[in-house]
N, C-alpha and C. Protein backbone atom coordinates (compact mmCIF):
# COMPACT_ATOMS: atom_id res chain seq x y z
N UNK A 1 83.40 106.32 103.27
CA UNK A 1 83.34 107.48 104.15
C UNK A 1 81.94 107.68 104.74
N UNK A 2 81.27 106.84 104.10
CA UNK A 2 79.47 107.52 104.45
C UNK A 2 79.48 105.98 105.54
N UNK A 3 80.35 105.27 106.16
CA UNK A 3 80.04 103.81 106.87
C UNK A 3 80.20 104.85 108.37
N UNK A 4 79.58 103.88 109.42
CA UNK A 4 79.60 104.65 110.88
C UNK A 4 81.08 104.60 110.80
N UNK A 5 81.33 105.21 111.93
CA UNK A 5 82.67 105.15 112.40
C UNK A 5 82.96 104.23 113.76
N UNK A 6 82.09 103.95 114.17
CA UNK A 6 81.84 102.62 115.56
C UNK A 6 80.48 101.85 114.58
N UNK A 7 81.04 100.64 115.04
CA UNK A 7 79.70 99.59 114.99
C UNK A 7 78.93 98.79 116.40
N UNK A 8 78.50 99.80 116.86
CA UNK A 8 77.81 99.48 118.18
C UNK A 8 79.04 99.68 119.53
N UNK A 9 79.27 98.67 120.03
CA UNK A 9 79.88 98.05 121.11
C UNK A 9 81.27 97.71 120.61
N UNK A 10 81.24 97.58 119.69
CA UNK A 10 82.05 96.90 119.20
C UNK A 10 83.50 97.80 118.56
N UNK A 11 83.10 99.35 118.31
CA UNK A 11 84.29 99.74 117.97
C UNK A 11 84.30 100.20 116.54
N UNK A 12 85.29 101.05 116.16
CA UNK A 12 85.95 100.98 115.04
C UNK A 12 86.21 100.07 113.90
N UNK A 13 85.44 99.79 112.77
CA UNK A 13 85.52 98.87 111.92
C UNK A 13 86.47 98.37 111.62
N UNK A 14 87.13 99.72 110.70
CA UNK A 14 88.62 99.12 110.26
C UNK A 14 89.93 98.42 111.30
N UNK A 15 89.83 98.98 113.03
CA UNK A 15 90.31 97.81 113.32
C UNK A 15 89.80 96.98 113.93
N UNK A 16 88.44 96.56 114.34
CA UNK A 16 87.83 95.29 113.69
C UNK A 16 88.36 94.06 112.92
N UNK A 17 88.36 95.41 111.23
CA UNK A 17 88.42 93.94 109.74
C UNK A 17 90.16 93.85 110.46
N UNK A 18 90.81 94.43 110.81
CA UNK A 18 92.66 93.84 110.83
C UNK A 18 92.54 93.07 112.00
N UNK A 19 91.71 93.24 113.07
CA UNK A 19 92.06 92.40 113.94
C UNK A 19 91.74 90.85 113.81
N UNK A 20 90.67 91.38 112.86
CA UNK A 20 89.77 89.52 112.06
C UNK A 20 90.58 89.11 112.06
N UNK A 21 91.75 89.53 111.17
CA UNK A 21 92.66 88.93 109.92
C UNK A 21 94.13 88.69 110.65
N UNK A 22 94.24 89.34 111.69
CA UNK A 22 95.95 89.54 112.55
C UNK A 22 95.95 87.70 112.30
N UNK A 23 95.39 86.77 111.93
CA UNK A 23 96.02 85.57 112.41
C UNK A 23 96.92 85.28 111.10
N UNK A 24 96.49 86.21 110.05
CA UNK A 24 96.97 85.83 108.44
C UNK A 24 97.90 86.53 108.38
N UNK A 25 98.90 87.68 108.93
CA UNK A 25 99.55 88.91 108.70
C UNK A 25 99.95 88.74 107.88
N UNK A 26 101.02 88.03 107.60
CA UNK A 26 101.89 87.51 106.73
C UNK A 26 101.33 87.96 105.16
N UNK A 27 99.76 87.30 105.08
CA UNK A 27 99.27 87.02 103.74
C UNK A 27 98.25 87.92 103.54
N UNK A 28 97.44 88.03 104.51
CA UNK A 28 96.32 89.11 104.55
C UNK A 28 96.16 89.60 103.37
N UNK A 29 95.02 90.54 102.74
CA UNK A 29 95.32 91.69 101.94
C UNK A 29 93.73 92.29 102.56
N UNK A 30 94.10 93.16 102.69
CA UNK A 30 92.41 94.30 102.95
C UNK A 30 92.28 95.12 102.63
N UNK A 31 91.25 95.42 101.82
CA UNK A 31 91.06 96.81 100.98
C UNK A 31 90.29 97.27 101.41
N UNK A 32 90.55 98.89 101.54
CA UNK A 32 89.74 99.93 102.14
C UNK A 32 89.14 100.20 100.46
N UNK A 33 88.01 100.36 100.43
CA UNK A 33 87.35 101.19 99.36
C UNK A 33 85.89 102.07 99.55
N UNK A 34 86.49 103.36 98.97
CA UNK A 34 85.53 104.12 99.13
C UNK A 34 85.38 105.24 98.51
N UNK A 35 84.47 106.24 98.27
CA UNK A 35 84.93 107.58 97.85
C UNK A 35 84.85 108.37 98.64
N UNK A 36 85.78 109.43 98.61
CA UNK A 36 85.94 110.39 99.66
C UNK A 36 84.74 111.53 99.59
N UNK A 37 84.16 111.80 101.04
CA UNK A 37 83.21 112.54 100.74
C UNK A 37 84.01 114.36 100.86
N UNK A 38 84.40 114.24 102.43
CA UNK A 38 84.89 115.20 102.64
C UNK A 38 86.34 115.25 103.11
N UNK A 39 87.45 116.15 102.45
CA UNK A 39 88.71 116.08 102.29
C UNK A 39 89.19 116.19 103.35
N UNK A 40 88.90 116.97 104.86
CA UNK A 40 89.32 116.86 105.83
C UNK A 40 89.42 115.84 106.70
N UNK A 41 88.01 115.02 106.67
CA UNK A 41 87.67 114.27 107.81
C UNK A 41 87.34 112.94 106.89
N UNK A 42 88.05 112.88 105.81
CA UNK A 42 88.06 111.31 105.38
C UNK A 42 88.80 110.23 105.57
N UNK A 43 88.00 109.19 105.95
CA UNK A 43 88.95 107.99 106.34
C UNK A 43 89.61 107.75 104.89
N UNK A 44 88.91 107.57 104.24
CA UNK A 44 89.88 106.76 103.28
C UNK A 44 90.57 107.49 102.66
N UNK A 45 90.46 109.07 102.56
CA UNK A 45 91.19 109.84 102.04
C UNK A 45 92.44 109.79 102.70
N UNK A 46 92.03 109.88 104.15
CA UNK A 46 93.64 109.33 104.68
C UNK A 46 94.67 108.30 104.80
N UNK A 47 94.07 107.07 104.19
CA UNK A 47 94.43 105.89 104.28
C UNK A 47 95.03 106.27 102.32
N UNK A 48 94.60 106.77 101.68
CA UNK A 48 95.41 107.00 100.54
C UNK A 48 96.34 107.50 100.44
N UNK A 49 96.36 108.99 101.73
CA UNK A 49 97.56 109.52 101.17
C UNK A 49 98.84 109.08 102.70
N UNK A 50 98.06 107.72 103.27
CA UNK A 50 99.66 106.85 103.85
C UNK A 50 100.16 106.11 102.82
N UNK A 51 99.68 106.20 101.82
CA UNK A 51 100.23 104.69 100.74
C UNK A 51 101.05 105.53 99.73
N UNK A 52 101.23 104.89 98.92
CA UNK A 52 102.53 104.97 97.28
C UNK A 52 101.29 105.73 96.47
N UNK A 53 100.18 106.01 96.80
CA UNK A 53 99.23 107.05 95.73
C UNK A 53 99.27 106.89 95.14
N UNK A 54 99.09 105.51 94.10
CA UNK A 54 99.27 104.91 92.35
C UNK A 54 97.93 105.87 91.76
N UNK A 55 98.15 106.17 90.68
CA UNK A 55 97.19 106.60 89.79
C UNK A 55 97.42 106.20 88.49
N UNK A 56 96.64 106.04 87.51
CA UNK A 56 96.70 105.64 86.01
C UNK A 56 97.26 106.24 84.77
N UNK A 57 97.91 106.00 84.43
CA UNK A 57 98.78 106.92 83.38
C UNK A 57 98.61 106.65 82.38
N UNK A 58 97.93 107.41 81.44
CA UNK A 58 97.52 106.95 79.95
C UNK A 58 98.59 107.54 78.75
N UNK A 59 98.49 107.49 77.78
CA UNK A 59 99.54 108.08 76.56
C UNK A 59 98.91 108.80 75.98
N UNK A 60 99.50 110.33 75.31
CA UNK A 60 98.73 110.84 74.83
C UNK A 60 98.70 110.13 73.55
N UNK A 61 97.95 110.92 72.78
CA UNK A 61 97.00 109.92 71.66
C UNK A 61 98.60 110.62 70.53
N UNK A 62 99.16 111.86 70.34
CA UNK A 62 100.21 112.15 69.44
C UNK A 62 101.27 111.80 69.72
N UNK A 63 101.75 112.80 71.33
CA UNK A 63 103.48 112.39 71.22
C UNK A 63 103.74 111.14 72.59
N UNK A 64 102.84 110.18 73.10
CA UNK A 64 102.61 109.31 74.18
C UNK A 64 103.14 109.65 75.38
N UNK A 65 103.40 110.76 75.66
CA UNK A 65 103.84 111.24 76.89
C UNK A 65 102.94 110.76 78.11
N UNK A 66 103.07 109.57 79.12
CA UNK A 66 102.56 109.38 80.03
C UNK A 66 101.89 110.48 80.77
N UNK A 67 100.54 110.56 81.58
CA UNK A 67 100.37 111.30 82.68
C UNK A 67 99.07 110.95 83.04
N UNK A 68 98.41 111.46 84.12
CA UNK A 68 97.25 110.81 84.39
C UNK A 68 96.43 112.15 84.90
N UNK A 69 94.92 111.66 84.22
CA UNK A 69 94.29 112.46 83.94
C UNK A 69 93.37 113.99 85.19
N UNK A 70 93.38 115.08 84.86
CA UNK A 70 93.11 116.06 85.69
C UNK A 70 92.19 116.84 84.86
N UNK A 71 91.43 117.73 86.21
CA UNK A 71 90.57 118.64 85.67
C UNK A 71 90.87 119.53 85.31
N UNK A 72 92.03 120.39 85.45
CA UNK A 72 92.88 121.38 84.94
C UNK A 72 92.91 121.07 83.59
N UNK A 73 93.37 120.31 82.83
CA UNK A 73 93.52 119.99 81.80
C UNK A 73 92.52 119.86 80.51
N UNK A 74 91.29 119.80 81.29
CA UNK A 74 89.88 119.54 80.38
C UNK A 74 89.56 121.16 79.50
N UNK A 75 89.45 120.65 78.63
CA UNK A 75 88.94 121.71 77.88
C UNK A 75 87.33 121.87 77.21
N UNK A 76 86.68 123.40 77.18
CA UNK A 76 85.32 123.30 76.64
C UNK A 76 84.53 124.38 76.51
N UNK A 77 83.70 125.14 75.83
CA UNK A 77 83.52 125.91 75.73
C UNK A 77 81.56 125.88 75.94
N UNK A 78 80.98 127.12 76.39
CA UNK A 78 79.46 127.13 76.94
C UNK A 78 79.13 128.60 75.92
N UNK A 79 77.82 128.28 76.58
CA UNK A 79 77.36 129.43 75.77
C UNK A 79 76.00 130.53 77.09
N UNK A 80 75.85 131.28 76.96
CA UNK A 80 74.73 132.16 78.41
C UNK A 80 73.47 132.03 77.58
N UNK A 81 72.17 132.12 78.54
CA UNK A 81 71.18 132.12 78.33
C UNK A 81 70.67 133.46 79.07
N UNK A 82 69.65 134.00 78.24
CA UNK A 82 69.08 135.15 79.02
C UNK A 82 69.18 135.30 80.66
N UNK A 83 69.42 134.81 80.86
CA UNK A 83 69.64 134.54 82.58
C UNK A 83 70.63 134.05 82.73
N UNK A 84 71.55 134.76 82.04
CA UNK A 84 73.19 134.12 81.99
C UNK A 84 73.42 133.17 83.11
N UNK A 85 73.04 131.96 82.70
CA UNK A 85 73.34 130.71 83.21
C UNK A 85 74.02 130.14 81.95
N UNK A 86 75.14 129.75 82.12
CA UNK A 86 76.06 128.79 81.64
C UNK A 86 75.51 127.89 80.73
N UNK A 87 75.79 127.24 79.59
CA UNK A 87 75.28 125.70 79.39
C UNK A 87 76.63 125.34 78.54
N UNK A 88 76.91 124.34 78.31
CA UNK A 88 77.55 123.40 77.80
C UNK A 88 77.77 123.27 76.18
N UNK A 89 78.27 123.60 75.23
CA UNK A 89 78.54 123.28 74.02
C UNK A 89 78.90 122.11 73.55
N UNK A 90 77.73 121.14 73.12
CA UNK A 90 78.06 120.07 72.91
C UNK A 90 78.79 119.70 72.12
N UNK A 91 79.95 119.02 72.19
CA UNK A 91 81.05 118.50 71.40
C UNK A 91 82.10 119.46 71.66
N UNK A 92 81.99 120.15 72.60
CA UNK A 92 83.29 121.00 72.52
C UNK A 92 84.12 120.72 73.98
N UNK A 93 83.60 119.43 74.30
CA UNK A 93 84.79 118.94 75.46
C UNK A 93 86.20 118.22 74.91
N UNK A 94 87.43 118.45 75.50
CA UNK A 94 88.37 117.93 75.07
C UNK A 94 89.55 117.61 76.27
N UNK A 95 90.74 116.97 75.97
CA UNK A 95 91.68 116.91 77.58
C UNK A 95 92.97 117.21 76.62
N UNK A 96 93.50 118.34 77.15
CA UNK A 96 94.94 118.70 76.51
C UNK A 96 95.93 117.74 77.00
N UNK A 97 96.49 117.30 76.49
CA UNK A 97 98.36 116.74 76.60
C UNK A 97 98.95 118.14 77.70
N UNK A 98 99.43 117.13 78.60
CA UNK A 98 100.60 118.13 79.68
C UNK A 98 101.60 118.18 78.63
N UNK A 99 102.03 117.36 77.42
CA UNK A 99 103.19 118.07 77.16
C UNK A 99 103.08 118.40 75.80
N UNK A 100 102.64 117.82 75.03
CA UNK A 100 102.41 118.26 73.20
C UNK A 100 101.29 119.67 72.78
N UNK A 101 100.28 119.51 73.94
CA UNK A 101 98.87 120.47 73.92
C UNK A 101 97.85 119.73 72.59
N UNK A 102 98.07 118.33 72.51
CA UNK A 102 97.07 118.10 71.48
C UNK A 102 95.88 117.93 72.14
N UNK A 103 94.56 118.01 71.73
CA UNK A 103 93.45 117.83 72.49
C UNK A 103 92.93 116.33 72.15
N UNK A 104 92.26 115.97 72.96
CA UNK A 104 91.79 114.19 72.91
C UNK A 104 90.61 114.56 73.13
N UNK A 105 89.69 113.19 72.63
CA UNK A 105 88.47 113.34 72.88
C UNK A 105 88.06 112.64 73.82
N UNK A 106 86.44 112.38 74.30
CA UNK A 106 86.23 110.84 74.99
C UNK A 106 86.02 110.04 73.92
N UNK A 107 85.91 109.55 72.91
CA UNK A 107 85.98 108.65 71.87
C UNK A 107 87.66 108.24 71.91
N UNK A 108 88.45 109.04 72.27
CA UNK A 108 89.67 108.27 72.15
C UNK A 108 89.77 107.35 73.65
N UNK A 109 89.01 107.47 74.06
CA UNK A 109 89.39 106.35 74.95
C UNK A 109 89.73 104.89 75.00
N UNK A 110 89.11 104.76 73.29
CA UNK A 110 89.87 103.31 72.86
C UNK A 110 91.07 102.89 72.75
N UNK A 111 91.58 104.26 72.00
CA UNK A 111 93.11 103.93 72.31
C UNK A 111 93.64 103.86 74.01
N UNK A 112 93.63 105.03 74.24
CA UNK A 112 94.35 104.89 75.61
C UNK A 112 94.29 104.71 76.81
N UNK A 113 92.98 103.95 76.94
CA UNK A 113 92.69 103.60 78.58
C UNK A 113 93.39 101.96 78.52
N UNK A 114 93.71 101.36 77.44
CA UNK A 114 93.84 100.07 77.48
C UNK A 114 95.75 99.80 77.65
N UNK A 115 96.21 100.88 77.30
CA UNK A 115 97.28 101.38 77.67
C UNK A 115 98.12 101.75 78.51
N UNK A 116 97.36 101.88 79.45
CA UNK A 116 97.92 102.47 80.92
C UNK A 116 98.36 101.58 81.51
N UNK A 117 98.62 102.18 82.74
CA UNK A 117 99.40 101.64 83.61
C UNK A 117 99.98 102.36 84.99
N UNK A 118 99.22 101.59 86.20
CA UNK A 118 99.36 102.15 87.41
C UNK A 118 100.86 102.51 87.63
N UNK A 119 100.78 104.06 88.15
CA UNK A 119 102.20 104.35 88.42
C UNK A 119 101.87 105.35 90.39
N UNK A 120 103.39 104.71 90.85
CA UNK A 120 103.18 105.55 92.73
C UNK A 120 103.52 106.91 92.45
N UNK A 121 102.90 107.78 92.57
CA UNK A 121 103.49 109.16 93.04
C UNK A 121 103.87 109.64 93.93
N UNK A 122 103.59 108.35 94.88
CA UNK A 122 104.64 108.97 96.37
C UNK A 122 105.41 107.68 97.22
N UNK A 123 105.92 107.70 98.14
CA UNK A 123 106.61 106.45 99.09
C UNK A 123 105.95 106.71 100.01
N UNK A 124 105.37 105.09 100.03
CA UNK A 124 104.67 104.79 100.94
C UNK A 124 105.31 105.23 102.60
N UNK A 125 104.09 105.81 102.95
CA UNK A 125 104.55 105.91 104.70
C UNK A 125 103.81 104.85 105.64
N UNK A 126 103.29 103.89 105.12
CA UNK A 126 102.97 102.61 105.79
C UNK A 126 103.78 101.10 105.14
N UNK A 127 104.51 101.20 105.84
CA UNK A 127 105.31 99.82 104.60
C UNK A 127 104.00 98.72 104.29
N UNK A 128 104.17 98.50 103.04
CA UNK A 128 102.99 97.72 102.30
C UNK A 128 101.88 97.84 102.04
N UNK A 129 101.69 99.60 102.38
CA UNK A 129 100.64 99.88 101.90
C UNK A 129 100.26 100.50 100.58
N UNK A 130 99.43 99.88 99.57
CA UNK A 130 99.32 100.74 98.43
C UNK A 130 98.11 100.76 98.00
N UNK A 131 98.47 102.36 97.47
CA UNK A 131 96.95 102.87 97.42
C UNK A 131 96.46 103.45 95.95
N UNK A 132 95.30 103.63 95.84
CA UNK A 132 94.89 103.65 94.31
C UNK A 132 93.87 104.66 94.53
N UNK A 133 93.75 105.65 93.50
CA UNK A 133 93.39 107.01 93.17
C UNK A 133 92.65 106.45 91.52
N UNK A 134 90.99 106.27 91.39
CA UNK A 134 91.06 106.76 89.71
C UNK A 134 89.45 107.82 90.00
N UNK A 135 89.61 108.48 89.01
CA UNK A 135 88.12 109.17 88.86
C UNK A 135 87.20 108.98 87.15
N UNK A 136 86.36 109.45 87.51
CA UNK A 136 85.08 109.19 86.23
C UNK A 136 85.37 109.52 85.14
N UNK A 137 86.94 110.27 84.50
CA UNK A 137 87.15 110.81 84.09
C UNK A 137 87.71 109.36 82.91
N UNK A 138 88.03 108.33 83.51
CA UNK A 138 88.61 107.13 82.75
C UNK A 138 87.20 106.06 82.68
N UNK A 139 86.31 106.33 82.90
CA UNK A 139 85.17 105.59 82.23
C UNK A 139 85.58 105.09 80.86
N UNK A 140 84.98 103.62 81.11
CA UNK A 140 85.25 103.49 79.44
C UNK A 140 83.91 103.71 78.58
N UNK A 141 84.36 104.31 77.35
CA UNK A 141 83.41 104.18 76.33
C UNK A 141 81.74 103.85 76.33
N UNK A 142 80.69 104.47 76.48
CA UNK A 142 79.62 103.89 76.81
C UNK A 142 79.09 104.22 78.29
N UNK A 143 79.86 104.33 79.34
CA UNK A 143 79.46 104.99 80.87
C UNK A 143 79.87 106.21 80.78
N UNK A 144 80.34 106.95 81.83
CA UNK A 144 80.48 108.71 82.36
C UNK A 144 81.36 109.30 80.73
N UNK A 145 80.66 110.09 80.15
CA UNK A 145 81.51 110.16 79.38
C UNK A 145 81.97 111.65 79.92
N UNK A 146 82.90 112.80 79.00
CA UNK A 146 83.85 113.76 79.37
C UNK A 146 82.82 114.83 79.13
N UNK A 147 81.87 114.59 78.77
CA UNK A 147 81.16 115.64 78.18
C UNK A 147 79.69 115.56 79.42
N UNK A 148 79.18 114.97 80.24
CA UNK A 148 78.63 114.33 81.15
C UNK A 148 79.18 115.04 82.42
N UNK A 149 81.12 115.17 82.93
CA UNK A 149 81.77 115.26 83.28
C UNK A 149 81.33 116.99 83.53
N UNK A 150 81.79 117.67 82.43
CA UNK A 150 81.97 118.89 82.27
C UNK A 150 80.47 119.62 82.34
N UNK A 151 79.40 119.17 81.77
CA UNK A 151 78.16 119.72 81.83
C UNK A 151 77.86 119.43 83.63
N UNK A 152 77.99 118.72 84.48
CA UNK A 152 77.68 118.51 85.55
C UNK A 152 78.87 119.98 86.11
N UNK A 153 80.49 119.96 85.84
CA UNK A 153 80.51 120.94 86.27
C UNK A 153 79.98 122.57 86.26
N UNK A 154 79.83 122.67 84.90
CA UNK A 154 78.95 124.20 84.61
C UNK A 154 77.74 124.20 85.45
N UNK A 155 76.78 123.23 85.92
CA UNK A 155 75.57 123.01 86.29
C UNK A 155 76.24 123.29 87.64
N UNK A 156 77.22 122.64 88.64
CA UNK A 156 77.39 123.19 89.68
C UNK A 156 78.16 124.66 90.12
N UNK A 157 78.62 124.99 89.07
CA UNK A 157 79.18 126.48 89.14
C UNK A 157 77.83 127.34 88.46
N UNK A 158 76.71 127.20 87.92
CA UNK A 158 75.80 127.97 88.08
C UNK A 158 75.04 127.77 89.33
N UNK A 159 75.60 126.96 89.87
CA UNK A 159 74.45 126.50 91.21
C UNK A 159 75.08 127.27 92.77
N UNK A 160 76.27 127.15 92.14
CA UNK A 160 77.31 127.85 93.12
C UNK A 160 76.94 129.55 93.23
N UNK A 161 77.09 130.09 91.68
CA UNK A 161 76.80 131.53 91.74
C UNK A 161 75.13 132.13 92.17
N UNK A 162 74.33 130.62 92.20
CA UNK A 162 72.89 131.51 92.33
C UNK A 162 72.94 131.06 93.96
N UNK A 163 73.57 130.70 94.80
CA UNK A 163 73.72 130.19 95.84
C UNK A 163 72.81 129.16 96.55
N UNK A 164 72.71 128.00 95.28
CA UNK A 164 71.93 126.92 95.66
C UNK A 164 72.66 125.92 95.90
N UNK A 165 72.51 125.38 97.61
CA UNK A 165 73.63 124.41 97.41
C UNK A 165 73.40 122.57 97.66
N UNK A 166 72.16 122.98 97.03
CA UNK A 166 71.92 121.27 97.00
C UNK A 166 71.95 120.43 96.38
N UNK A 167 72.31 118.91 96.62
CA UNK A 167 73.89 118.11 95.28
C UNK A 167 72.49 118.35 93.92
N UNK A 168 73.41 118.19 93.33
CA UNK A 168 72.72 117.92 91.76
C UNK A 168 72.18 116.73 91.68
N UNK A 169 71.52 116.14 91.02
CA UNK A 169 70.38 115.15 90.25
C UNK A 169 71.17 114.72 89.48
């Protein structure tokens, strides 16, 4: 999303890279990848939601009920500082089960990231196009962990209420 949207003289990238490739149709494959900056005016945000929208479906760690992972679901508790700013209680991040309510940790990620398995949440409105959705939230073990996750959000919802709005560090 952060690439120009013309490359000189030349136009529009993305059809550019298809026109490279129109001699392969048949076989082609071209991947758009990117992260979406802004939800309105994203290319690739829109190029995701023409496709089958696969996302990752893990098991919960008790009753294995497939689903894939959301921020709704995160659980955690903070504590105020004289200047009631927010902070983070370490170790008290967790991700509830949509259907049992057991809480998981990021340490369980051993079990169940190895488990998954891409599933479409929608029909494709480009025939053959498919598209893939994951966030930081499935890091494995050792990178972004859940607790990383959640302290970055408290840090931008205190940043939000003192009306500072420049990205975080």
């Amino acid at each position: 999303d952060a690439a120009k949207e013309t490359l000189g003289k030349e136009g529009d990238p993305i059809k550019i890279f298809k026109q490279r490739t129109a001699a392969y149709e048949s076989t082609r494959k071209i991947y758009y990848i990117s992260t979406p900056l802004v939800e309105h005016s994203s290319r690739i945000w829109a190029l995701y939601l023409l496709g089958d929208r696969r996302r990752w479906y893990v098991p919960c760690i008790k009753c294995g009920h497939m689903q894939y992972l959301e921020w709704k679901n995160f659980t955690y508790e903070t504590e105020k500082d004289k200047k009631d700013h927010e902070f983070l209680i370490p170790g008290s991040v967790g991700y509830g089960c949509k259907k049992c309510d057991a809480i998981w940790r990021n340490d369980d990620k051993i079990y169940f990231l190895g488990r998954g398995e891409w599933r479409p949440t929608a029909t494709s409105r480009r025939p053959g196009l498919i598209s893939y959705h994951i966030s930081s939230f499935y890091s494995p073990i050792g990178f972004k962990s859940w607790e990383t996750c959640a302290s970055e959000w408290v840090e931008a919802q205190n940043a939000r209420r003192s009306g500072d709005t420049r990205p975080l560090q």
